[in-house]
N, C-alpha and C. Protein backbone atom coordinates (compact mmCIF):
# COMPACT_ATOMS: atom_id res chain seq x y z
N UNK A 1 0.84 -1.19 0.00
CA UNK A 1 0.00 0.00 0.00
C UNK A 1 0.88 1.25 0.00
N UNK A 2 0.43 2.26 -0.36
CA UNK A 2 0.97 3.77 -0.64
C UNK A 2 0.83 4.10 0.83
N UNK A 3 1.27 3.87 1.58
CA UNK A 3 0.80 4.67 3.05
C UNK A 3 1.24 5.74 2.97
N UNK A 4 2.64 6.22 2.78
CA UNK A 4 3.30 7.47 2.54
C UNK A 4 2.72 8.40 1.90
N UNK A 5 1.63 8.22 0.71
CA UNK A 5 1.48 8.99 0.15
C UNK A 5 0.88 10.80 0.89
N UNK A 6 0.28 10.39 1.94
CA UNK A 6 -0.08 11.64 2.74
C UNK A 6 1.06 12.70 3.10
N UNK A 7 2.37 12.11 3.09
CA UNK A 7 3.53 13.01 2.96
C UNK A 7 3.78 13.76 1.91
N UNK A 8 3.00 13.57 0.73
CA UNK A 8 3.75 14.10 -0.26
C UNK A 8 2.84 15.38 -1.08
N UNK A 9 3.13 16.71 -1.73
CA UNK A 9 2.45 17.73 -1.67
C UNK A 9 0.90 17.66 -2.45
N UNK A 10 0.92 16.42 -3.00
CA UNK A 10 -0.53 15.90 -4.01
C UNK A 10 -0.37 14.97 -3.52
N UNK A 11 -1.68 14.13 -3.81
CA UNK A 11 -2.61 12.52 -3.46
C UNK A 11 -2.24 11.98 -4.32
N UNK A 12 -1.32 12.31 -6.01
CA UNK A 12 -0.85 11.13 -6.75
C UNK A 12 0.25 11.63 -7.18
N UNK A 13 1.37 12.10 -6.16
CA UNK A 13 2.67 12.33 -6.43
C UNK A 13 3.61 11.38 -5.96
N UNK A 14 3.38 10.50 -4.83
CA UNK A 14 4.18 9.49 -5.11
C UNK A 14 3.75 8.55 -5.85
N UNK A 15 2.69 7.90 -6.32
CA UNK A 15 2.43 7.22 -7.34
C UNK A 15 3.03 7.54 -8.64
N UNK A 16 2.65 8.32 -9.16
CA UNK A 16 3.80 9.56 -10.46
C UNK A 16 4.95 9.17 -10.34
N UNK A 17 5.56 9.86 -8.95
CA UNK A 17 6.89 9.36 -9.11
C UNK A 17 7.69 7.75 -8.97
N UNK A 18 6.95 6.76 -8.07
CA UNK A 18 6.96 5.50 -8.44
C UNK A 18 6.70 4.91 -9.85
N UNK A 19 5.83 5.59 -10.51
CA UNK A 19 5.99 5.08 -12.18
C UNK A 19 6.97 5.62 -13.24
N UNK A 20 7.42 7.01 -12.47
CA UNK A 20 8.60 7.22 -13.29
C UNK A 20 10.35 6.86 -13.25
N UNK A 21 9.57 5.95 -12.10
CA UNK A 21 10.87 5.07 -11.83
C UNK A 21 10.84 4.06 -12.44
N UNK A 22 9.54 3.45 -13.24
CA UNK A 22 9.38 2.23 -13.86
C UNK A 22 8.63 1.38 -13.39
N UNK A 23 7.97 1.73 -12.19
CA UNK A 23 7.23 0.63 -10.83
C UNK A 23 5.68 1.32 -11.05
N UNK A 24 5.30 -0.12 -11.72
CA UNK A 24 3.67 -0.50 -12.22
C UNK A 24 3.21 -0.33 -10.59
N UNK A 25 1.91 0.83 -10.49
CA UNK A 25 1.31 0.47 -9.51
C UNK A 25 -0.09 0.74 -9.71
N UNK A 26 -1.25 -0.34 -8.94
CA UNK A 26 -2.80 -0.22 -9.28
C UNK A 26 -3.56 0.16 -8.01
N UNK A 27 -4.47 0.14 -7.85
CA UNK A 27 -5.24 0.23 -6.50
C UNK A 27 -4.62 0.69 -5.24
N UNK A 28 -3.39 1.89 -5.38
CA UNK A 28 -2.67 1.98 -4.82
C UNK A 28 -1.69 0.96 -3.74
N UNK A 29 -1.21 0.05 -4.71
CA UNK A 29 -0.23 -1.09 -4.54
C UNK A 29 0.79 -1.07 -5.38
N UNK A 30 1.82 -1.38 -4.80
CA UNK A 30 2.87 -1.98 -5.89
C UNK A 30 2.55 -3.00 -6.39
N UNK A 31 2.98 -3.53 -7.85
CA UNK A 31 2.49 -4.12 -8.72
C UNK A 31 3.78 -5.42 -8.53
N UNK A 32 4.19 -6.90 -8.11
CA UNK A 32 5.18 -7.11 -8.00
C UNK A 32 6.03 -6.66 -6.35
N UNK A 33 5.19 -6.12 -5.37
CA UNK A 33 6.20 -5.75 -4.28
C UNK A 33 6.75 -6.53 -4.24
N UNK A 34 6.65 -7.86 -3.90
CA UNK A 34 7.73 -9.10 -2.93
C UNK A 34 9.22 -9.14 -4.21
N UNK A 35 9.13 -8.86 -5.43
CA UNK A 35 9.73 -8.82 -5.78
C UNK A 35 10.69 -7.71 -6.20
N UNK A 36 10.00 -6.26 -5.94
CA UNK A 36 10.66 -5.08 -5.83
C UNK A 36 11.43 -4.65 -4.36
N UNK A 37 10.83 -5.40 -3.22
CA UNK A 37 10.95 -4.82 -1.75
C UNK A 37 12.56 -4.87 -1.92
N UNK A 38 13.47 -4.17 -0.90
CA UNK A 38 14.68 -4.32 -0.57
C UNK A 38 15.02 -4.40 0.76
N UNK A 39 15.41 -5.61 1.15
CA UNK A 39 15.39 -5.52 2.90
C UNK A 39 16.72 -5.57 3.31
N UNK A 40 17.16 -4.17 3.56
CA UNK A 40 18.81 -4.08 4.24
C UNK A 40 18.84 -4.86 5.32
N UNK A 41 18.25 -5.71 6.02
CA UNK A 41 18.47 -6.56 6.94
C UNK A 41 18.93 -7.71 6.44
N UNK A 42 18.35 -8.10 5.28
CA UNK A 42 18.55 -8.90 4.61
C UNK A 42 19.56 -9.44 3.86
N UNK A 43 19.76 -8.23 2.50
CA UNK A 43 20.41 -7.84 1.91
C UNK A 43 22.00 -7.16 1.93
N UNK A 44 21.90 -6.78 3.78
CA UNK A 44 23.61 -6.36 3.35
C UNK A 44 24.56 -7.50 4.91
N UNK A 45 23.58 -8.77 4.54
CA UNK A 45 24.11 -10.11 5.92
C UNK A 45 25.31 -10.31 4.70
């Protein structure tokens, strides 16, 4: 889910900017999360 989005100065500016990163999103979801997520916990063992 977009939770963040209330941070940002419009209701579809991080969405905008998540697609102009290339990241499909619908129903305010990432499209693919489990496969976009990055977990530095994870990721820098």
């Amino acid at each position: 889910m977009l939770t963040g989005k209330q941070h940002f100065e419009e209701a579809n500016a991080m969405k905008q900017r998540l697609e102009q990163e290339g990241i499909k999103v619908e129903n305010d979801q990432v499209v693919n999360f489990e496969k976009l997520f990055w977990d530095p916990g994870k990721e820098l063992m």
